[in-house]
Protein backbone atom coordinates (compact mmCIF):
# COMPACT_ATOMS: atom_id res chain seq x y z
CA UNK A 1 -13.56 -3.01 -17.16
CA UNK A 2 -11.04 -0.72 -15.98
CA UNK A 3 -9.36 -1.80 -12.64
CA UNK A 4 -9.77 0.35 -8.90
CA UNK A 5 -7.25 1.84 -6.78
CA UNK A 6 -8.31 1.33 -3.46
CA UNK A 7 -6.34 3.39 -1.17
CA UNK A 8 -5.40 2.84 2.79
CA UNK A 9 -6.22 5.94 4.44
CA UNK A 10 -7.56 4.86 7.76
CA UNK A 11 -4.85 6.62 9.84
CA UNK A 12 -5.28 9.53 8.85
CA UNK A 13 -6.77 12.26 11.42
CA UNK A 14 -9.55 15.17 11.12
CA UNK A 15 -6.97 17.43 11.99
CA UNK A 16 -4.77 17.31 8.49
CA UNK A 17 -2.32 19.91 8.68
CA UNK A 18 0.54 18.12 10.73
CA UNK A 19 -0.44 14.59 9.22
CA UNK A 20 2.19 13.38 6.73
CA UNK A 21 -0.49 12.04 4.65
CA UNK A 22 -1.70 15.15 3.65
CA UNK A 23 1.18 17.20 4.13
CA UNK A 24 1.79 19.61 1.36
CA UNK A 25 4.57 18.54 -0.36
CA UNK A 26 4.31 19.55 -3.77
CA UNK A 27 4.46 23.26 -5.41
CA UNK A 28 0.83 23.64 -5.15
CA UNK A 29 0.26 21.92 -2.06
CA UNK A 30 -0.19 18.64 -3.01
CA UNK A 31 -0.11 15.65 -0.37
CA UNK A 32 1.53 12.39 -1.60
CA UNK A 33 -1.92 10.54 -2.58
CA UNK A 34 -2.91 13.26 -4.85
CA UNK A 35 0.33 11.81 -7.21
CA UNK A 36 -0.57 8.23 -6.38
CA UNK A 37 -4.11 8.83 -7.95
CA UNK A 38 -2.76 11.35 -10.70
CA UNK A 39 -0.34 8.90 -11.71
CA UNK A 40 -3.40 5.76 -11.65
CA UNK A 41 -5.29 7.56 -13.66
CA UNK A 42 -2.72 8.06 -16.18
CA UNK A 43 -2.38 4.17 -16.35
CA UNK A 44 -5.80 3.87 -16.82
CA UNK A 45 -7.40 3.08 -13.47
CA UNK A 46 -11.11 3.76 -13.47
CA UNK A 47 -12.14 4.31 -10.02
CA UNK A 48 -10.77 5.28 -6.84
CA UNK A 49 -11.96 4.01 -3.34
CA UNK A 50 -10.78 5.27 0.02
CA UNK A 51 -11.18 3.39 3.41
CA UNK A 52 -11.14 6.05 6.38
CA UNK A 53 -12.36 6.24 9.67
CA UNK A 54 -16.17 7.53 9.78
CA UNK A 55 -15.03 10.25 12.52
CA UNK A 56 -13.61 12.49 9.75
CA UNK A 57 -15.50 11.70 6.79
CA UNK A 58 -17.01 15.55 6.40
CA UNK A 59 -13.58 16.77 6.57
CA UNK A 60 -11.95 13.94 4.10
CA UNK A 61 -14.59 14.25 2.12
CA UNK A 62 -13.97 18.44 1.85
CA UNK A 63 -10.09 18.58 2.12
CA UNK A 64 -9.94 15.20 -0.62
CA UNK A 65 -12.86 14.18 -2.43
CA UNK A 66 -13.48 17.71 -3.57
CA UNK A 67 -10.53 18.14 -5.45
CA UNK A 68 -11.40 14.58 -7.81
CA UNK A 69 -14.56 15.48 -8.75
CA UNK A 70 -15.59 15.20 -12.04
CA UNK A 71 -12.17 13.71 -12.45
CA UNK A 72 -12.81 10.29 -11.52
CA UNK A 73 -15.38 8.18 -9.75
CA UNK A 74 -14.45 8.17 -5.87
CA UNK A 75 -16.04 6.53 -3.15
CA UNK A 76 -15.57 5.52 0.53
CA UNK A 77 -15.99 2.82 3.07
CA UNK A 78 -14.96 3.12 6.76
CA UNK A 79 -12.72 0.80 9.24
CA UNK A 80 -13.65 0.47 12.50
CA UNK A 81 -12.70 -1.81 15.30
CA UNK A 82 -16.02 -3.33 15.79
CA UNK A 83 -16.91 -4.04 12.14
CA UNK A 84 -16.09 -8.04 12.31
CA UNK A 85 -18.46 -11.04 11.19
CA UNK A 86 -20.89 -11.64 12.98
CA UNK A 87 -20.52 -14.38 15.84
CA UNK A 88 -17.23 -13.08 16.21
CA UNK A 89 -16.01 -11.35 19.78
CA UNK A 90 -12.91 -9.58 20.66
CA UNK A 91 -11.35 -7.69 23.61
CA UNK A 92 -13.70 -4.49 24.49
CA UNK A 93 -10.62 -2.63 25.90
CA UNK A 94 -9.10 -3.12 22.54
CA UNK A 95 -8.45 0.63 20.70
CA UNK A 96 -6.47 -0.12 18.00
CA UNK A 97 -7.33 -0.76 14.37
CA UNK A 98 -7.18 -4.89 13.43
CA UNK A 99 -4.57 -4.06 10.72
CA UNK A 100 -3.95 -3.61 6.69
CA UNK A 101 -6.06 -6.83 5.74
CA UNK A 102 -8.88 -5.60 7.81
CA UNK A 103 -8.77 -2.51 5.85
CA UNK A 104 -8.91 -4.00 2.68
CA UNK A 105 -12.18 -5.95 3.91
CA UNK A 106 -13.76 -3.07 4.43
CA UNK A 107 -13.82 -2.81 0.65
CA UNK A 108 -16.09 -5.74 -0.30
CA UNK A 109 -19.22 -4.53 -1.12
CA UNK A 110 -17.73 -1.22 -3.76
CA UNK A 111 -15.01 -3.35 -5.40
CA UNK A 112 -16.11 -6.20 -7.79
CA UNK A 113 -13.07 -5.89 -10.16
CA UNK A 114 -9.34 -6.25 -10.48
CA UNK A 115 -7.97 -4.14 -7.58
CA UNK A 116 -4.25 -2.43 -6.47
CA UNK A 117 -4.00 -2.31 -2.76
CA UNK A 118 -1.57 0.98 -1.85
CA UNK A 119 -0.56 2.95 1.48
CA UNK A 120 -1.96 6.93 1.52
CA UNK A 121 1.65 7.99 2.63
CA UNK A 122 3.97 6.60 0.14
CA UNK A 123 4.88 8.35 -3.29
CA UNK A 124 4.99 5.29 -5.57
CA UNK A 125 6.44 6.53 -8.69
CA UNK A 126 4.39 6.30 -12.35
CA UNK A 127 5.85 3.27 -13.42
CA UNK A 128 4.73 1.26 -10.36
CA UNK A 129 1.39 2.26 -11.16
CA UNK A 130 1.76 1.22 -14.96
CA UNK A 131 3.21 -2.29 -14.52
CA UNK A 132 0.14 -2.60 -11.79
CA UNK A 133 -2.39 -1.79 -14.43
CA UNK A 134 -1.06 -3.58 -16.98
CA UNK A 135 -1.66 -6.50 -14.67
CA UNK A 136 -4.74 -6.12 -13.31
CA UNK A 137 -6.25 -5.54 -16.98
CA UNK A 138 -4.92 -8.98 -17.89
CA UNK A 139 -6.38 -11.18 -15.24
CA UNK A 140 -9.50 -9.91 -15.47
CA UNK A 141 -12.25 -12.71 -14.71
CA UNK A 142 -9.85 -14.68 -13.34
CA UNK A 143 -9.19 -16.03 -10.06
CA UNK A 144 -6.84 -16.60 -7.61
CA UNK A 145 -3.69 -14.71 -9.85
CA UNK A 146 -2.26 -11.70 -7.66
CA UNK A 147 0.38 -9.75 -7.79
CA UNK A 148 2.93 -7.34 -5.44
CA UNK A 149 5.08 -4.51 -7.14
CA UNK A 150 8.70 -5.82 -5.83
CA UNK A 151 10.88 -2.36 -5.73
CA UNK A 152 14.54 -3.03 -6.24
CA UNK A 153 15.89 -2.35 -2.38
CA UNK A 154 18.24 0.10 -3.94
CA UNK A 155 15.31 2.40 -4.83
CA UNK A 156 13.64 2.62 -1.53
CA UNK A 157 16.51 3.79 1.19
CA UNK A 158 16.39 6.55 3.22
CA UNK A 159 19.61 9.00 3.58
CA UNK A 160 18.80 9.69 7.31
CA UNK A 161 18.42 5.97 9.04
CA UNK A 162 18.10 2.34 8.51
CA UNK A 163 14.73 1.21 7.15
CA UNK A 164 12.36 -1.47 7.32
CA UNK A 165 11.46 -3.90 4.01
CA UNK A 166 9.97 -7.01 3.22
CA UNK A 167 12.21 -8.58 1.36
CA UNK A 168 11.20 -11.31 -1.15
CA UNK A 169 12.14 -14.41 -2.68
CA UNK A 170 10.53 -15.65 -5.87
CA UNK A 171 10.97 -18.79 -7.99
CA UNK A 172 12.21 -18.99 -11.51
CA UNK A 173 8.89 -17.59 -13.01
CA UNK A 174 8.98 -14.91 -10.98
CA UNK A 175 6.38 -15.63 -8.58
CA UNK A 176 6.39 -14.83 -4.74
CA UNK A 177 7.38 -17.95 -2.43
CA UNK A 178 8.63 -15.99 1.05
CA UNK A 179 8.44 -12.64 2.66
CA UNK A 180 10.87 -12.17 5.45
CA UNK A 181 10.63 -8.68 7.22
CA UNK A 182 14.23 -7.30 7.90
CA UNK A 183 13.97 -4.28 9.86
CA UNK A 184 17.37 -2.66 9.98
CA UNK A 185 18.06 -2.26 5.63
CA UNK A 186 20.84 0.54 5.16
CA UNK A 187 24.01 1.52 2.99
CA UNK A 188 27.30 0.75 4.72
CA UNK A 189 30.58 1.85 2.68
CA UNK A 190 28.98 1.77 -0.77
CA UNK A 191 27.00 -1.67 -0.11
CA UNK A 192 23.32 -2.20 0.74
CA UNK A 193 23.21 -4.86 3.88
CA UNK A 194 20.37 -5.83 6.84
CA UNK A 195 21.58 -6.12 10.11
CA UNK A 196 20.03 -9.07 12.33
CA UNK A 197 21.77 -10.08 15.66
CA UNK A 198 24.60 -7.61 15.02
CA UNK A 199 25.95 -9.83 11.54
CA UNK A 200 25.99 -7.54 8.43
CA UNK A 201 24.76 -9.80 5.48
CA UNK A 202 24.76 -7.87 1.87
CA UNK A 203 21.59 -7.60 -0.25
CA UNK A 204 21.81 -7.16 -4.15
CA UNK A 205 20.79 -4.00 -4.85
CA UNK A 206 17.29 -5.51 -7.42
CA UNK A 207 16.76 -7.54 -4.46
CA UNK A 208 13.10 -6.99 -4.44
CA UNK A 209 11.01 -6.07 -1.61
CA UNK A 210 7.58 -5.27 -0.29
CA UNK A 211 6.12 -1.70 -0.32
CA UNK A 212 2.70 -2.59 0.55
CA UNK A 213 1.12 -2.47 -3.35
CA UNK A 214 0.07 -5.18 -4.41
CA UNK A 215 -2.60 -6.24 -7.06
CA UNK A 216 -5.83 -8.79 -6.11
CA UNK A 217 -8.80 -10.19 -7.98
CA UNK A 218 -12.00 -9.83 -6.35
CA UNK A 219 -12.67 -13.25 -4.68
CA UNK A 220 -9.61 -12.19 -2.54
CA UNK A 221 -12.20 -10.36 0.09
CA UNK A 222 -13.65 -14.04 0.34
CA UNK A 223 -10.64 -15.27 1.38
CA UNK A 224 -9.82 -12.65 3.54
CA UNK A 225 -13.47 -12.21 5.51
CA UNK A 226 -12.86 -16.43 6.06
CA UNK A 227 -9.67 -15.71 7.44
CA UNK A 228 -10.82 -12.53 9.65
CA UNK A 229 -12.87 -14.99 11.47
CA UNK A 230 -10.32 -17.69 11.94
CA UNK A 231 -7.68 -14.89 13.12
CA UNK A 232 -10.00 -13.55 15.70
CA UNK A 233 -10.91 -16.68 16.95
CA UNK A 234 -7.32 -16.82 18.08
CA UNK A 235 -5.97 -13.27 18.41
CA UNK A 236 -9.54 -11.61 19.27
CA UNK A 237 -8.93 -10.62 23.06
CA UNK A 238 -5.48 -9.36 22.06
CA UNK A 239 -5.02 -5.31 22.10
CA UNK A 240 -2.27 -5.05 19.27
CA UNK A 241 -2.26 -8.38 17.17
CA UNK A 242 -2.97 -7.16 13.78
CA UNK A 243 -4.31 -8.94 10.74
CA UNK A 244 -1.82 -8.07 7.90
CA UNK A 245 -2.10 -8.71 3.77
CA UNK A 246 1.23 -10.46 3.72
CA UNK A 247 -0.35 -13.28 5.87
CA UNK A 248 -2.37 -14.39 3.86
CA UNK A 249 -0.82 -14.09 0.79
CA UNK A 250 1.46 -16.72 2.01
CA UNK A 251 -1.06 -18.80 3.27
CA UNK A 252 -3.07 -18.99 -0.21
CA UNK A 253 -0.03 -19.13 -1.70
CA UNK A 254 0.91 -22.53 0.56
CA UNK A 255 -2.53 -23.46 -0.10
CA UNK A 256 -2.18 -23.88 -3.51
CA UNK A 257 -5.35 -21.32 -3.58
CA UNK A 258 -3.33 -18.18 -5.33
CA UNK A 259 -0.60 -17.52 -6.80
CA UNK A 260 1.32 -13.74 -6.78
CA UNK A 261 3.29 -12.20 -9.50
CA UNK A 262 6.19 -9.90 -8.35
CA UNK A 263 6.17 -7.05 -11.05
CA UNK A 264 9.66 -5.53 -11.47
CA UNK A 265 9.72 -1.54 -11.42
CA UNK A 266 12.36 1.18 -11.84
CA UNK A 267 10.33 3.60 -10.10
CA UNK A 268 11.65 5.22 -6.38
CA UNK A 269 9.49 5.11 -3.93
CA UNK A 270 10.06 7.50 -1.05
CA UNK A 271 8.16 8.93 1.60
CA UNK A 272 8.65 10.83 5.28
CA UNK A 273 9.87 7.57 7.07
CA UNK A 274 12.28 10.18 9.25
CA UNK A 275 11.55 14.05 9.53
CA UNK A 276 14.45 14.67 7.79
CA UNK A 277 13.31 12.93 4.62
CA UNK A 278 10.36 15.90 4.58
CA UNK A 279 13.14 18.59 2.81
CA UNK A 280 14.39 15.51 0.29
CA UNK A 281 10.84 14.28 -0.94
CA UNK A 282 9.70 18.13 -1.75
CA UNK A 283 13.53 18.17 -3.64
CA UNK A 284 12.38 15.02 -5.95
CA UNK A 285 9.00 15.93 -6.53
CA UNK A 286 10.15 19.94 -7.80
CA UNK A 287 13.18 17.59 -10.12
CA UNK A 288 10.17 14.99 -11.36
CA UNK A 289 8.19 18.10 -12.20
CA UNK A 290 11.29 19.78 -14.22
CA UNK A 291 11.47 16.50 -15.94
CA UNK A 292 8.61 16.73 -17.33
CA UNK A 293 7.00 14.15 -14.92
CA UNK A 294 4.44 15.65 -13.44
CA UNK A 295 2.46 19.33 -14.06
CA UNK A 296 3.06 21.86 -11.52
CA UNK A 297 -0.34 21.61 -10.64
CA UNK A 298 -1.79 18.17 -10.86
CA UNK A 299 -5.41 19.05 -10.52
């Protein structure tokens, strides 16, 4: 069985045009996702599902679905804030969304496979997408054996600011034990460093971090739904706390319950983090195209 892609796309609006998600960006108007799932399907991926919000489904379905069909099998499921177990209560003033992990739950009843977890608005790179597969097609009917694409920090700057990564530690066999968010990552005179408390401390340039793609056998939405309840319990009348897919990675993974891979890549991921960065990704996607990367047209 091949593995699914199932893609974040919850924040996107109805109103597409001045949403980086699907803001034209290649030669033929393609939006960063349409690469993400060209490039999946190339590393043989067998199904794509979307979680959006049900308010724009007609036009998602129009401006996106359309343009996969009869290319691969797509489907959809929807996040909203009052889809939670039931017994389960939270803040009715609350508005926004209860986070990645949330998201992902939305997923349970389409996805009974090996699954990649990815972001709509980040351009990934074909090789990410290859040591994901590659994965995912070996752990198939097993349990508990994840993984997380670890980009070398080097391969994930912006030119125009300081960014924010999750950087990771892993043991000797290459498996995830920490995840510390450092939210100031930049080069300073040639070397890559994080800035905490004003101190400058260097990071190795394959220093890997967290892009948000990581890799999950089914039983994970289990897991997850179990943990929804016991995170609402506490954070339920809260308007911002969110409930993310780092969390509780780390907490099956201090469990003893799971244990997650971090798969090496040389692939660049960029994306619009500043406005500035919009001119520079359209410049690498037209020089991955005249490289024989991509097609002008993808599909």
């Amino acid at each position: 069985m091949k593995p699914t892609l199932f893609i974040l796309a919850a924040g996107m609006g109805s109103r597409y045009g001045g949403l980086k998600q699907m803001d034209g960006l290649g030669p033929n108007g393609e939006a960063i996702l349409d690469y993400s799932v060209f490039d999946a399907l190339r590393a043989g991926f067998g199904k794509i599902v979307f979680v959006i919000r049900k308010d724009f489904e007609d036009d998602f379905r129009r401006v996106v679905l359309s343009k996969y069909e009869g290319k691969v099998q797509c489907e959809i499921c929807f996040q909203s804030i009052d889809k939670v177990p039931a017994g389960c209560t939270y803040n009715p003033e609350r508005t926004k969304p209860w986070g990645t992990n949330h998201a992902v739950l939305m997923g349970k009843d389409l996805i009974h496979e090996p699954f990649a977890v990815i972001n709509a608005d980040d351009f990934y790179g074909a090789d990410a997408f290859r040591v994901l597969a590659d994965f995912l097609r070996s752990v198939e009917g097993k349990q508990g054996e994840y993984c997380m694409v670890g980009y070398r920090v080097a391969n994930t700057l912006s030119e125009n600011g300081s960014v924010s990564r999750g950087v990771c530690t892993t043991d000797a066999n290459g498996l995830l034990t920490d995840v510390v968010e450092r939210t100031k990552i930049e080069e300073k005179n040639g070397t890559i460093v994080f800035t905490e408390d004003g101190v400058d401390t260097a990071l190795d340039p394959h220093t890997p971090v967290s892009m948000n793609m990581w890799g999950f056998t089914p039983e994970y939405f289990e897991y997850t739904e179990k943990a929804f309840h016991t995170f609402l319990a506490a954070h339920g009348q809260e308007l911002k706390s969110e409930f993310y897919i780092p969390t509780l990675v780390n907490q099956l993974i201090n469990e003893g319950k799971a244990s997650c891979k971090v798969l090496d890549t040389t692939a660049k991921w960029f994306g619009v983090t500043y406005a500035e960065d919009r001119p520079q990704v359209v410049m690498k996607i037209n020089n991955l195209i005249k490289e024989g990367v991509y097609p002008a047209k993808l599909f």
